[in-house]
C-alpha atoms as a PDB file:
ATOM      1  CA  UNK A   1      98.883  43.855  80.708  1.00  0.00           C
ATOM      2  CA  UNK A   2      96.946  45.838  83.225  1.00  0.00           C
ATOM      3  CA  UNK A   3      94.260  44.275  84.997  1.00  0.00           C
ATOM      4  CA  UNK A   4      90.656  45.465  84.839  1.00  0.00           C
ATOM      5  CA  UNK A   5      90.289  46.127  88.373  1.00  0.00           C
ATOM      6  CA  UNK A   6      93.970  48.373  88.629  1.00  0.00           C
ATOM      7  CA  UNK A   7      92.986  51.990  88.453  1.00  0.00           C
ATOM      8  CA  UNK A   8      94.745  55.505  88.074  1.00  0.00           C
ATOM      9  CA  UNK A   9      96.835  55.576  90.993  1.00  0.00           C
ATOM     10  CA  UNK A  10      99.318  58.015  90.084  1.00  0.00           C
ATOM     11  CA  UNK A  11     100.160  61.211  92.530  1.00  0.00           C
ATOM     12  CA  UNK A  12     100.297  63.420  89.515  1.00  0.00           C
ATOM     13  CA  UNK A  13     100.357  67.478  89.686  1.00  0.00           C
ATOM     14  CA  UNK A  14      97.276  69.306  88.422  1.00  0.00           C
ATOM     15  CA  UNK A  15      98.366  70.509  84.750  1.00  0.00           C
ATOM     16  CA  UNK A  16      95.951  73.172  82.993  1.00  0.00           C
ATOM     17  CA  UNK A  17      96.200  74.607  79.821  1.00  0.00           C
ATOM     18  CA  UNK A  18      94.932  78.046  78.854  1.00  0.00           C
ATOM     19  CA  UNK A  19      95.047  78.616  75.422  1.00  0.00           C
ATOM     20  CA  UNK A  20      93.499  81.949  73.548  1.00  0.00           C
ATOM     21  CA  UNK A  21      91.511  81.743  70.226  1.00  0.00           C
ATOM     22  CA  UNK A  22      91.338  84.161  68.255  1.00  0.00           C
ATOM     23  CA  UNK A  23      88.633  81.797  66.229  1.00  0.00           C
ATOM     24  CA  UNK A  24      86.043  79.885  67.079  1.00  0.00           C
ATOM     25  CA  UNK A  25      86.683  75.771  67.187  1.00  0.00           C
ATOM     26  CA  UNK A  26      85.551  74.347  63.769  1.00  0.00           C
ATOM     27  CA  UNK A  27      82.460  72.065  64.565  1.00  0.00           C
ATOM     28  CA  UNK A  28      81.690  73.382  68.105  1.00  0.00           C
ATOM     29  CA  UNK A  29      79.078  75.727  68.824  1.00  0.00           C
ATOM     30  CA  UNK A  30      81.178  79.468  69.669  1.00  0.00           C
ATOM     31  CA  UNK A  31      81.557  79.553  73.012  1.00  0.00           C
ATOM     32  CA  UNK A  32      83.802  82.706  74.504  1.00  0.00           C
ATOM     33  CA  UNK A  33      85.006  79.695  77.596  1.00  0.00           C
ATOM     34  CA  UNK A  34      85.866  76.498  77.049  1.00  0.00           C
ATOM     35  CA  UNK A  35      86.623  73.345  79.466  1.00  0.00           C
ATOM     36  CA  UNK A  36      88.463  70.386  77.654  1.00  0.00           C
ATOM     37  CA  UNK A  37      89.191  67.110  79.663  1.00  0.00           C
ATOM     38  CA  UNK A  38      90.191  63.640  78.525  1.00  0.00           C
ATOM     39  CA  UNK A  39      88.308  60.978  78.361  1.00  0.00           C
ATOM     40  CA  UNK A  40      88.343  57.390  78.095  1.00  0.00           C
ATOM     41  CA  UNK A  41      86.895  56.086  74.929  1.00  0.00           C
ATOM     42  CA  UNK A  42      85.964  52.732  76.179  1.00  0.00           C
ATOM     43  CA  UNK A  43      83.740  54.169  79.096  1.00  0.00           C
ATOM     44  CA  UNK A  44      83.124  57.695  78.509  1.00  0.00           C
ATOM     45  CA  UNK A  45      84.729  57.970  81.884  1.00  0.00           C
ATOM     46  CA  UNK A  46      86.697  61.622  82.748  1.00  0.00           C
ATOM     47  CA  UNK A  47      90.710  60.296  82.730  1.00  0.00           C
ATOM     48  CA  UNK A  48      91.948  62.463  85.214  1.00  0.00           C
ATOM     49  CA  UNK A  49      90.375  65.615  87.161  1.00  0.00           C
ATOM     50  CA  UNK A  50      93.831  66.734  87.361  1.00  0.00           C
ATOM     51  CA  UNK A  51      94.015  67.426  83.795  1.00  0.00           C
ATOM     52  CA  UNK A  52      92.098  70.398  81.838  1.00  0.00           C
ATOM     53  CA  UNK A  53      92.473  72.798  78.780  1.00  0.00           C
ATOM     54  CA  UNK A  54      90.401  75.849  78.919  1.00  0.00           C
ATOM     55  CA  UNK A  55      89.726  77.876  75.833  1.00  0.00           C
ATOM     56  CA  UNK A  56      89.530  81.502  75.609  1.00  0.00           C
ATOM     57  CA  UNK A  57      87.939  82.306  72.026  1.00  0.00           C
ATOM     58  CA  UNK A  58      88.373  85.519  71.854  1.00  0.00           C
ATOM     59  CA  UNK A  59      87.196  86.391  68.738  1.00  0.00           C
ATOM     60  CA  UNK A  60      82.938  87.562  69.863  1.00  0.00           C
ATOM     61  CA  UNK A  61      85.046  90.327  72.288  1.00  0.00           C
ATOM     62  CA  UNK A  62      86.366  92.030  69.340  1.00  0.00           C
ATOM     63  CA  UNK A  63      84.845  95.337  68.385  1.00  0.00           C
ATOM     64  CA  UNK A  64      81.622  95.334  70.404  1.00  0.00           C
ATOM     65  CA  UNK A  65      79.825  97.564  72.943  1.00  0.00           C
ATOM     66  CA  UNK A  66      81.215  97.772  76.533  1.00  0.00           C
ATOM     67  CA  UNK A  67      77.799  96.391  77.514  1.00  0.00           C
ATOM     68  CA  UNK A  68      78.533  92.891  75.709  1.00  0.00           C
ATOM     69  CA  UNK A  69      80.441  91.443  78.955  1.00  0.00           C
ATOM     70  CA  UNK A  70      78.386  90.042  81.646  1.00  0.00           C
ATOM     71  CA  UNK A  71      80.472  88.176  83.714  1.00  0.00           C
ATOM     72  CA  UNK A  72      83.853  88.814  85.503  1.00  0.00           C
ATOM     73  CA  UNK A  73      86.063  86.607  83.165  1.00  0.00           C
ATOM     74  CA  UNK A  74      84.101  88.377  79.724  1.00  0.00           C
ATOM     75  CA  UNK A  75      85.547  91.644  81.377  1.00  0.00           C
ATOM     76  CA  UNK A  76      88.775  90.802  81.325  1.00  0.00           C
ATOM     77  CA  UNK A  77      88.791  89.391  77.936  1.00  0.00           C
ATOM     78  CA  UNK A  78      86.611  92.100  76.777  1.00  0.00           C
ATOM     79  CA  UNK A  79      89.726  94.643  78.045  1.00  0.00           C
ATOM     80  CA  UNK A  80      92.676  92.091  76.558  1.00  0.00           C
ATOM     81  CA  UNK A  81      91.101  91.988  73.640  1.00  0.00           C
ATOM     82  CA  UNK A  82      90.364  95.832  72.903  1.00  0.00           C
ATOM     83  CA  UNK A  83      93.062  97.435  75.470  1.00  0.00           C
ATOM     84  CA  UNK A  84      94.910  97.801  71.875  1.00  0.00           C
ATOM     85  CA  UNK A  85      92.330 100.310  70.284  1.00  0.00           C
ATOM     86  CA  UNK A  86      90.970 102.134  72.894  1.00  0.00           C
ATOM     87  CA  UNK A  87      91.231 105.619  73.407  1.00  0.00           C
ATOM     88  CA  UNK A  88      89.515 106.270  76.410  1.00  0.00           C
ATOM     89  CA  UNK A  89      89.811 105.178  79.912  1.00  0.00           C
ATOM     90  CA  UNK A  90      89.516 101.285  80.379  1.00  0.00           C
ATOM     91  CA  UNK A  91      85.936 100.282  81.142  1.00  0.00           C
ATOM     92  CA  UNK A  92      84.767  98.350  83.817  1.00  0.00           C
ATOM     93  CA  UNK A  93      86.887  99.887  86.509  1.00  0.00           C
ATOM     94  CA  UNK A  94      84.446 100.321  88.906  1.00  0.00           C
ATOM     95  CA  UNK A  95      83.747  96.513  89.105  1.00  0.00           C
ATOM     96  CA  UNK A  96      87.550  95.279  89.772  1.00  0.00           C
ATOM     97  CA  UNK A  97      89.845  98.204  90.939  1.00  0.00           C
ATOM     98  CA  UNK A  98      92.322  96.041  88.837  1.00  0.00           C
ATOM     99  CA  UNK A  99      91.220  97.474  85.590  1.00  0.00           C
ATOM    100  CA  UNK A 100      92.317 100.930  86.706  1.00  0.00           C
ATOM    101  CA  UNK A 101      96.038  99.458  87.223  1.00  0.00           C
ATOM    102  CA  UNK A 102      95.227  97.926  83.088  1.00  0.00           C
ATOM    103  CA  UNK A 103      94.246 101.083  82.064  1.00  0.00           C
ATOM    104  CA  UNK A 104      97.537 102.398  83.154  1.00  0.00           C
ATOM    105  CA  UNK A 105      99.456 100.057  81.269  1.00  0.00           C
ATOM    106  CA  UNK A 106      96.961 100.723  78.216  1.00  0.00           C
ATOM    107  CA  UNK A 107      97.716 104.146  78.687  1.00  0.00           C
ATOM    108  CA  UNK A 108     101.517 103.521  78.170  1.00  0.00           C
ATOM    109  CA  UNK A 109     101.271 101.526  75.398  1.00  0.00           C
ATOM    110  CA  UNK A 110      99.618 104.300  73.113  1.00  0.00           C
ATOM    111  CA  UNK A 111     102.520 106.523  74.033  1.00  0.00           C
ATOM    112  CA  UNK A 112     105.658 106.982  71.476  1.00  0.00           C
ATOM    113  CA  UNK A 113     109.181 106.678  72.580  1.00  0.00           C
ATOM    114  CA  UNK A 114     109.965 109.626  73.560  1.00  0.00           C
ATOM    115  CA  UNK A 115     107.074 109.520  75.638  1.00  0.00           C
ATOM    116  CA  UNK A 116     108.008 106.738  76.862  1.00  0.00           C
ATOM    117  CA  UNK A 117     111.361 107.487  77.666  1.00  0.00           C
ATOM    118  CA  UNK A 118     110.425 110.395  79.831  1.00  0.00           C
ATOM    119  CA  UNK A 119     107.642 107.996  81.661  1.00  0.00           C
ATOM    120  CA  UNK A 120     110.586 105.779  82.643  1.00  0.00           C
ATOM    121  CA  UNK A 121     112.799 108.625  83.627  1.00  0.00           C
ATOM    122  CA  UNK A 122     110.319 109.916  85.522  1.00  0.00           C
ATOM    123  CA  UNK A 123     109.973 106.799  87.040  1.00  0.00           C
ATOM    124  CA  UNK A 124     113.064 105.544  87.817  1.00  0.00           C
ATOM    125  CA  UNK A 125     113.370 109.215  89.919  1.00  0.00           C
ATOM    126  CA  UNK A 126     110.286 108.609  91.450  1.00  0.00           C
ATOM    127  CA  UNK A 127     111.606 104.906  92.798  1.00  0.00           C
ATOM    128  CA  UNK A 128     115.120 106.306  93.506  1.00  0.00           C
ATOM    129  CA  UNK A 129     113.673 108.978  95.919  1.00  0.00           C
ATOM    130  CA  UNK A 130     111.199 106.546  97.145  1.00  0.00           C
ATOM    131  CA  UNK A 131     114.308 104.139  97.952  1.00  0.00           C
ATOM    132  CA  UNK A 132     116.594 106.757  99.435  1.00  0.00           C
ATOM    133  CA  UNK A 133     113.754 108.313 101.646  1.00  0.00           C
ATOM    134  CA  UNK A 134     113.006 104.654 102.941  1.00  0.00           C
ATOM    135  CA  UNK A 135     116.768 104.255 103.776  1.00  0.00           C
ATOM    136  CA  UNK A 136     116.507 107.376 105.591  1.00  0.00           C
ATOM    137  CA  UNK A 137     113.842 106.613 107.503  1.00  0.00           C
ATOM    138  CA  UNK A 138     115.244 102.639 108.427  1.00  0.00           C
ATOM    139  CA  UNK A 139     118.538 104.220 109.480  1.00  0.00           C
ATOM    140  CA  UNK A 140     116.856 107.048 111.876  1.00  0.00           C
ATOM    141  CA  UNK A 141     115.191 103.884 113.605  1.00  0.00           C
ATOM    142  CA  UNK A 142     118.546 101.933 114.034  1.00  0.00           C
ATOM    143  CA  UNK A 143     120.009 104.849 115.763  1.00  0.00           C
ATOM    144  CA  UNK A 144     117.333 105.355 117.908  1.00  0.00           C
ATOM    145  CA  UNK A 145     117.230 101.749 118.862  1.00  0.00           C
ATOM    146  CA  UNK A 146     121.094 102.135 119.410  1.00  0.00           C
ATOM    147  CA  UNK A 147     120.231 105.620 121.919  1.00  0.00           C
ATOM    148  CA  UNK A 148     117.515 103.648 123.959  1.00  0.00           C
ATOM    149  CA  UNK A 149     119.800 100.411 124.360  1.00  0.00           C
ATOM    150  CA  UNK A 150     122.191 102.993 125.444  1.00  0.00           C
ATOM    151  CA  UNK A 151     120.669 104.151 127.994  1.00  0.00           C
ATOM    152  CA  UNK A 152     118.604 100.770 128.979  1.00  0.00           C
ATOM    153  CA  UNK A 153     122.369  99.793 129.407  1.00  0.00           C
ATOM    154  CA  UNK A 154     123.742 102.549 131.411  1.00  0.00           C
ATOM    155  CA  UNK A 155     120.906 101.826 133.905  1.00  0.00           C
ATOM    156  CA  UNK A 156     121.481  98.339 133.960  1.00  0.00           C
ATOM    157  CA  UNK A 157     118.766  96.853 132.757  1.00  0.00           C
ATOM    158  CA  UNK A 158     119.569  93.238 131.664  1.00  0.00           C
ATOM    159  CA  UNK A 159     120.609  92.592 127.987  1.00  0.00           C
ATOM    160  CA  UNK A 160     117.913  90.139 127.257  1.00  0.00           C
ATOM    161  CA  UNK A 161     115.481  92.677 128.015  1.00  0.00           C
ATOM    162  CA  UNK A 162     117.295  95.535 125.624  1.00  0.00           C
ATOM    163  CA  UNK A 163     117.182  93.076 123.177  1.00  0.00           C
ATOM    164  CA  UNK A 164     113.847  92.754 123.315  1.00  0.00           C
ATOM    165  CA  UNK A 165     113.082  96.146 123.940  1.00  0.00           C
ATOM    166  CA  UNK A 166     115.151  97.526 120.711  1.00  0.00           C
ATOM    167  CA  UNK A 167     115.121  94.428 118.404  1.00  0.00           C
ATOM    168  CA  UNK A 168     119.103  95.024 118.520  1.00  0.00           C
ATOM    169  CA  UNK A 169     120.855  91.798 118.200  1.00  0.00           C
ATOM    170  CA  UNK A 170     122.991  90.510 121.839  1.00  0.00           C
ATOM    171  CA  UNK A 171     125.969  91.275 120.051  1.00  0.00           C
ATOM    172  CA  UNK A 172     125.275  94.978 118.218  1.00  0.00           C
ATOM    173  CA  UNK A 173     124.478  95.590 122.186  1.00  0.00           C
ATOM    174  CA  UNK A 174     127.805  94.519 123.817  1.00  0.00           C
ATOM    175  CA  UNK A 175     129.615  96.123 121.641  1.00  0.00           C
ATOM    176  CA  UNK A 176     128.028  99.715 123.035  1.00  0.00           C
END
């Protein structure tokens, strides 16, 4: 049996729990954010800090005006919960530059495959030339680090100083 005076000594790792509603808790008043802790019912006393469920009840975002949100978390559920059935641009983009990136993902979801498929295609051409171009542009570097060590070597100049100079490695330069 523990003694009165032992306490919570524990070096436990904060665990939260966000959990989404789409109804309001049954004998609460409706609250769109929610903070649950433990507590001790002896005391009243909080258990642990390190332990918290937040509620989302999502439910009041549902089908109302864009001007119902008034703080930044109530925009973000406000856009979750809606990004399904809107047809225009996502709102609240000029607050959080975020919500233009959401709006692109909104966009894609109201799309049909074959729009879809050519999105991706698109796409993956888009990230291929992206890739190759970067290649291009890494490799044109290496060989002009090779030319300058090149010629810091046929002066001379010591190898540590090459190395620094052309971020070659000791070895890429002795073999020149």
């Amino acid at each position: 049996m523990r003694s009165k005076s032992a306490s919570w000594n524990f070096d436990l790792h904060p665990v939260y729990g966000v959990f989404f509603l789409n109804f309001h808790m049954k004998g609460l008043k409706p609250q769109a954010i929610r903070t649950i802790q433990l507590k001790v019912d002896e005391t009243g006393e909080i258990f642990s800090e390190k332990l918290k469920a937040f509620t989302l009840e999502l439910v009041d975002f549902k089908d109302k005006p864009e001007a119902y949100p008034k703080s930044q978390i109530e925009y973000w559920l406000y856009n979750l919960v809606n990004m399904e059935s809107m047809t225009e641009a996502l709102p609240f983009q000029t607050q959080q530059p975020i919500f233009s990136k959401m709006g692109g993902i909104s966009e894609l979801s109201h799309m049909n495959s074959e729009e879809r498929r050519k999105y991706f295609n698109s796409l993956n051409k888009y990230r291929t030339n992206l890739s190759v171009m970067e290649h291009a542009v890494e490799e044109g570097v290496q060989k002009k680090a090779i030319e300058i060590a090149r010629n810091l070597k046929a002066l001379n100049v010591p190898i540590d100083t090459i190395v620094k100079s052309t971020g070659l490695s000791v070895e890429q330069i002795e073999k020149l």
